[in-house]
PDB file of N, CA and C in Angstrom:
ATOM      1  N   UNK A   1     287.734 -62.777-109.648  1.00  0.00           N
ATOM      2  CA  UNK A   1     287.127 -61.583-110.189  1.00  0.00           C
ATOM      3  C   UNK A   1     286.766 -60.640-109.042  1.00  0.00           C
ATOM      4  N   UNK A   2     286.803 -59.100-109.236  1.00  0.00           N
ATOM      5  CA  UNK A   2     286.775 -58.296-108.614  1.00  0.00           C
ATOM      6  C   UNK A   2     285.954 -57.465-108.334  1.00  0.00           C
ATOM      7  N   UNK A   3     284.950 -57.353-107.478  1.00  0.00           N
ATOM      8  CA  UNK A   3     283.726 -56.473-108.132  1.00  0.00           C
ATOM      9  C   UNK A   3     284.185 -55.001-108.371  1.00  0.00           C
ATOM     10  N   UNK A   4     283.368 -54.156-108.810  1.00  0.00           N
ATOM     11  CA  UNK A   4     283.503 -52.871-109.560  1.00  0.00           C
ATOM     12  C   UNK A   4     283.600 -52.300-108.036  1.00  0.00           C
ATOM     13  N   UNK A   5     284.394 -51.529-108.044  1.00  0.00           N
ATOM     14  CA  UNK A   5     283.554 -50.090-107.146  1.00  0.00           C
ATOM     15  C   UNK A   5     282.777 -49.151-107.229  1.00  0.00           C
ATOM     16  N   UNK A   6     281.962 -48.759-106.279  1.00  0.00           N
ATOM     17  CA  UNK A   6     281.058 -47.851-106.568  1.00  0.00           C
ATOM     18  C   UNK A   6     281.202 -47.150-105.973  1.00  0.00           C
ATOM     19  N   UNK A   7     280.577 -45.547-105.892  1.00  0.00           N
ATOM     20  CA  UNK A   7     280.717 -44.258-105.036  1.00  0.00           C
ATOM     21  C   UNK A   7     279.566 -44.541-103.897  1.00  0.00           C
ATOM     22  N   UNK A   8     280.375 -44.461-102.617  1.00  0.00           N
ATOM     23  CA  UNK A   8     279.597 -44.619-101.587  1.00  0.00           C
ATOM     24  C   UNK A   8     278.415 -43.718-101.322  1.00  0.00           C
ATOM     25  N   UNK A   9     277.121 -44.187-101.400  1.00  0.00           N
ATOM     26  CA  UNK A   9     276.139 -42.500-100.627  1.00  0.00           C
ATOM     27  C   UNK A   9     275.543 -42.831 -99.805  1.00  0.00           C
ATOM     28  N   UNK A  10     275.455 -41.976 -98.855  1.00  0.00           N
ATOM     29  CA  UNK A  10     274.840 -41.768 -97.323  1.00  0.00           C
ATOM     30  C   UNK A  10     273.840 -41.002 -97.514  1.00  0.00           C
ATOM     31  N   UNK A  11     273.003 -41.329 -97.096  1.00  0.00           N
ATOM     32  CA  UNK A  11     271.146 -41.007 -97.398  1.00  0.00           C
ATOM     33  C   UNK A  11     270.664 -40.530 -96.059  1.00  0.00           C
ATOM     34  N   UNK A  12     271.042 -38.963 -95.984  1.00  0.00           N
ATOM     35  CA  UNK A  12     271.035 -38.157 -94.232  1.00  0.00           C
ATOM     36  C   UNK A  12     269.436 -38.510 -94.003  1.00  0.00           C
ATOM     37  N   UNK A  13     268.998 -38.552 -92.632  1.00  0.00           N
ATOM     38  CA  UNK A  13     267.979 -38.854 -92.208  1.00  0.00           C
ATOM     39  C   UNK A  13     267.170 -37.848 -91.827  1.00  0.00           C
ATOM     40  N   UNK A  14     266.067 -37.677 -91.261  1.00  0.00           N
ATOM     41  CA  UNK A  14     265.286 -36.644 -91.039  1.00  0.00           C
ATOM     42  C   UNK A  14     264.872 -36.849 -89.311  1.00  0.00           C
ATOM     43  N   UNK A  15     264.905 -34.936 -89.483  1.00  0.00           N
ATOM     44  CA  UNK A  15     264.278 -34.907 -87.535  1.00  0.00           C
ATOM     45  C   UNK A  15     263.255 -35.577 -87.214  1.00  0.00           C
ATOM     46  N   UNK A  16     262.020 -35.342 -87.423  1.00  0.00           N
ATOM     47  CA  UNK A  16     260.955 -36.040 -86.948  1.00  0.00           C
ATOM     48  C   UNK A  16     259.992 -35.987 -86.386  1.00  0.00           C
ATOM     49  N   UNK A  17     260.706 -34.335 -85.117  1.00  0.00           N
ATOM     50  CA  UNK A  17     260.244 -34.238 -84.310  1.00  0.00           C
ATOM     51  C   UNK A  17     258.733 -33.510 -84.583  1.00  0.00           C
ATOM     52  N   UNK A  18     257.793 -34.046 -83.898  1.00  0.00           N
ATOM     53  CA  UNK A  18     256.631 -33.220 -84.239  1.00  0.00           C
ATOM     54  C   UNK A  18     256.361 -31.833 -83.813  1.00  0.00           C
ATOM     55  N   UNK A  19     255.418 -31.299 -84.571  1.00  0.00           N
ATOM     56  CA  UNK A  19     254.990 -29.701 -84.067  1.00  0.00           C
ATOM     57  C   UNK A  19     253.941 -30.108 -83.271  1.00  0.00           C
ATOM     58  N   UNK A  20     253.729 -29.573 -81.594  1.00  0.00           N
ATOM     59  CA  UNK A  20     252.946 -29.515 -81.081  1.00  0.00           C
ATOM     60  C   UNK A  20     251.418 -29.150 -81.199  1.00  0.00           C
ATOM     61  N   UNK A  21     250.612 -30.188 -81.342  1.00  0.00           N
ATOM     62  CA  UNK A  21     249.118 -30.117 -81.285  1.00  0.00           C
ATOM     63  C   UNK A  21     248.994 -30.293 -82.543  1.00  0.00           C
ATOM     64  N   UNK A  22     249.885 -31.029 -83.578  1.00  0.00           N
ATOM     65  CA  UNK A  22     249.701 -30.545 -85.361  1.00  0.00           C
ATOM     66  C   UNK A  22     249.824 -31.823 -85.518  1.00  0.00           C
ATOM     67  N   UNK A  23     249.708 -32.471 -86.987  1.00  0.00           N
ATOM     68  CA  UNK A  23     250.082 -33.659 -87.680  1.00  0.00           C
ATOM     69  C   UNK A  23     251.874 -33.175 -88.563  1.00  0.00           C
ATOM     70  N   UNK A  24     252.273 -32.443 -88.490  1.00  0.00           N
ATOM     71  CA  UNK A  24     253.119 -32.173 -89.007  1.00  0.00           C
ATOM     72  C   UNK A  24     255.014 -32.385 -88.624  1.00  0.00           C
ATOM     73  N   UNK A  25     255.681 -32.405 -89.347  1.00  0.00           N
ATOM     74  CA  UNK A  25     256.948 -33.521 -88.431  1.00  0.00           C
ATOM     75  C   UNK A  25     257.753 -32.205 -89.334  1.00  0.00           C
ATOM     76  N   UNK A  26     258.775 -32.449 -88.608  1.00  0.00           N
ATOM     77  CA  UNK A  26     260.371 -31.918 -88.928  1.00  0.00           C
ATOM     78  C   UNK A  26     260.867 -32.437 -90.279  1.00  0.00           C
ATOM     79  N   UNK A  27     261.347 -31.658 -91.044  1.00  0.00           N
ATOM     80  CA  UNK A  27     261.725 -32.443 -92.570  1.00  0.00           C
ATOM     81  C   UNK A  27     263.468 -31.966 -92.847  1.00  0.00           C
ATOM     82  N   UNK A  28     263.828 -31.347 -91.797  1.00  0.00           N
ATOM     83  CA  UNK A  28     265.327 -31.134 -92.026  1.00  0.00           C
ATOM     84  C   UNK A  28     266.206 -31.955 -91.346  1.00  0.00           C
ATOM     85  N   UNK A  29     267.338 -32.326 -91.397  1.00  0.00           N
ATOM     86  CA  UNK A  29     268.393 -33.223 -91.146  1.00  0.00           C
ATOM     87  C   UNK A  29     268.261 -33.246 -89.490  1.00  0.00           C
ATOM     88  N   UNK A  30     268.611 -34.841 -88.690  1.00  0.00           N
ATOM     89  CA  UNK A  30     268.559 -34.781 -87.403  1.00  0.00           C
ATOM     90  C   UNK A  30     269.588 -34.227 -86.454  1.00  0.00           C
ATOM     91  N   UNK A  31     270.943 -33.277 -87.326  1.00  0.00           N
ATOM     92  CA  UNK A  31     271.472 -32.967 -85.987  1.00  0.00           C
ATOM     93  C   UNK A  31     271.361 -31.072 -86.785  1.00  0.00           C
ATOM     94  N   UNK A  32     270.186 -30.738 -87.340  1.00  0.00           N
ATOM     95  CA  UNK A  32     270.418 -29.556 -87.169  1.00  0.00           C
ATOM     96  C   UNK A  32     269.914 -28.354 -86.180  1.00  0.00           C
ATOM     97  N   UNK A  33     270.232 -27.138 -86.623  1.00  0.00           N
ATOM     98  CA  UNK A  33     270.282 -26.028 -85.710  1.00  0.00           C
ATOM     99  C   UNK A  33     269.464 -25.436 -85.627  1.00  0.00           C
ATOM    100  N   UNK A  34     268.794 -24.537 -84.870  1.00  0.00           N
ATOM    101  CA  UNK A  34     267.405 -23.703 -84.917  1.00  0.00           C
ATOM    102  C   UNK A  34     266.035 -24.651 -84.777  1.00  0.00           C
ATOM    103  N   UNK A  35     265.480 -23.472 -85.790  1.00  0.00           N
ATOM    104  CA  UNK A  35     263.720 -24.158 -85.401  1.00  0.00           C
ATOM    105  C   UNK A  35     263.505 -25.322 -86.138  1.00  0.00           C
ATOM    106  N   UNK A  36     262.452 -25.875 -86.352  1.00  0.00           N
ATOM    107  CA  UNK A  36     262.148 -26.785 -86.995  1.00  0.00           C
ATOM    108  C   UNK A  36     261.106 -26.544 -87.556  1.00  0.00           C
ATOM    109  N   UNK A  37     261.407 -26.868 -89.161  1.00  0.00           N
ATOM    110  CA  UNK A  37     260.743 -27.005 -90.327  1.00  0.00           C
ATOM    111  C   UNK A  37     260.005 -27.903 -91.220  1.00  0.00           C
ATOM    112  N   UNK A  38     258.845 -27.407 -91.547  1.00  0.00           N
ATOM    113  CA  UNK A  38     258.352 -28.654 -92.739  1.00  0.00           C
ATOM    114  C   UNK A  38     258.525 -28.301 -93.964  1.00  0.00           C
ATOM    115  N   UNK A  39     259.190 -28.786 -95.050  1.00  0.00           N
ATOM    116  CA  UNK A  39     259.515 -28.385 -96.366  1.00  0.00           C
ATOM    117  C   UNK A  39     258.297 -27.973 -97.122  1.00  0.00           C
ATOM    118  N   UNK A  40     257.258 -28.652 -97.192  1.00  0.00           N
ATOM    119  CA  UNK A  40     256.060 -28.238 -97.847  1.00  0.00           C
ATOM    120  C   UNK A  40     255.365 -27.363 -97.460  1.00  0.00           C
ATOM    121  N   UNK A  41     254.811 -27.245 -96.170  1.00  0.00           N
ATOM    122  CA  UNK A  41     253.731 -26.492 -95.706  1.00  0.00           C
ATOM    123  C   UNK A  41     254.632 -24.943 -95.608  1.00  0.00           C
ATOM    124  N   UNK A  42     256.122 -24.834 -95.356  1.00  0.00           N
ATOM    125  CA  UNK A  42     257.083 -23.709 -95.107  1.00  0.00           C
ATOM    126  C   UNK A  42     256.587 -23.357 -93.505  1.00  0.00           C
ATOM    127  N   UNK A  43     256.141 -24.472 -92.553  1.00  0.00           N
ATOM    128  CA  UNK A  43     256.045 -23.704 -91.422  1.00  0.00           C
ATOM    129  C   UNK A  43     256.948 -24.046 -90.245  1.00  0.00           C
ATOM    130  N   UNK A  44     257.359 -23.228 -89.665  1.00  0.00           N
ATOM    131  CA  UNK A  44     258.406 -23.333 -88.658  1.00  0.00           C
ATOM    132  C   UNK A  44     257.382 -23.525 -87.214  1.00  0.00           C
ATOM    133  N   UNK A  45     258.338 -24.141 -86.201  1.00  0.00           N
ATOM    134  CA  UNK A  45     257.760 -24.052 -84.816  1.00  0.00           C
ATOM    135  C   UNK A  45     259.694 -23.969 -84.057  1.00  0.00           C
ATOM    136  N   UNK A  46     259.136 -23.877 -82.834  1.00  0.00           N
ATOM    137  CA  UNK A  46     260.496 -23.787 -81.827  1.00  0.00           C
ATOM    138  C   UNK A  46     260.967 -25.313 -81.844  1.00  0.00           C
ATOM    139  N   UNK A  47     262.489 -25.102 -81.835  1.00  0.00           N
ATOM    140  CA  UNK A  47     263.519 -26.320 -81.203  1.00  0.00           C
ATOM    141  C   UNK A  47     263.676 -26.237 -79.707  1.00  0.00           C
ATOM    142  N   UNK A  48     262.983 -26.928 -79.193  1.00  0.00           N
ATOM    143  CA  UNK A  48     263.285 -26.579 -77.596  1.00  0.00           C
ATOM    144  C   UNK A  48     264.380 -27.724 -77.080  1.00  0.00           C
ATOM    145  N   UNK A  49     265.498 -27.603 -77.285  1.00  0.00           N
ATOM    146  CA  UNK A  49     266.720 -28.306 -76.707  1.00  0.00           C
ATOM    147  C   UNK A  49     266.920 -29.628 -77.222  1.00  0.00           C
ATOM    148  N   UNK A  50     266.548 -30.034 -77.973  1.00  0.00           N
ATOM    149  CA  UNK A  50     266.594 -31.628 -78.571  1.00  0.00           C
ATOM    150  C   UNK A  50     265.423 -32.619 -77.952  1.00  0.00           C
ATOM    151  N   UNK A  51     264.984 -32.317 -78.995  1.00  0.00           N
ATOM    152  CA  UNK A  51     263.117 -33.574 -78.261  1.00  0.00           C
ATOM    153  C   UNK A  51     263.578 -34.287 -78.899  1.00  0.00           C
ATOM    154  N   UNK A  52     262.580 -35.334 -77.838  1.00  0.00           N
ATOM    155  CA  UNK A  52     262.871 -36.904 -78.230  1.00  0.00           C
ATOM    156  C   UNK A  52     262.687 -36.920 -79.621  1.00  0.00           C
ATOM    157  N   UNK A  53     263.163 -37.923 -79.935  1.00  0.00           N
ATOM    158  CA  UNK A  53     262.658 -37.553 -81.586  1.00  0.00           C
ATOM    159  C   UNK A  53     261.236 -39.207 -81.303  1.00  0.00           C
ATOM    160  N   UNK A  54     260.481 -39.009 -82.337  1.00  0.00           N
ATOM    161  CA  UNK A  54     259.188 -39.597 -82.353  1.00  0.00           C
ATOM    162  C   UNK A  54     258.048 -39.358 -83.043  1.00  0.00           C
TER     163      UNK A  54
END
């Protein structure tokens, strides 16, 4: 017997990176472009070249 197939999904991960001096983290995908965002609060800070993520 054969098992079924299923449709593969990939579950993209998140940046991370924090906003300086804040409790607040990156909520958009880890290889994107520009600033960095939190989905809820709508606040942006600078991408300064790829931070560690942490």
């Amino acid at each position: 017997m054969n098992a079924p197939n299923y449709a593969r999904i990939e579950i993209q991960g998140l940046c991370w990176s924090k906003k300086p001096d804040d409790v607040l983290h990156c909520t958009l995908g880890p290889a994107h472009k520009g600033d960095h965002f939190h989905a809820y609060t709508k606040t942006r800070w600078p991408n300064r070249a790829r931070q560690p993520q942490g």
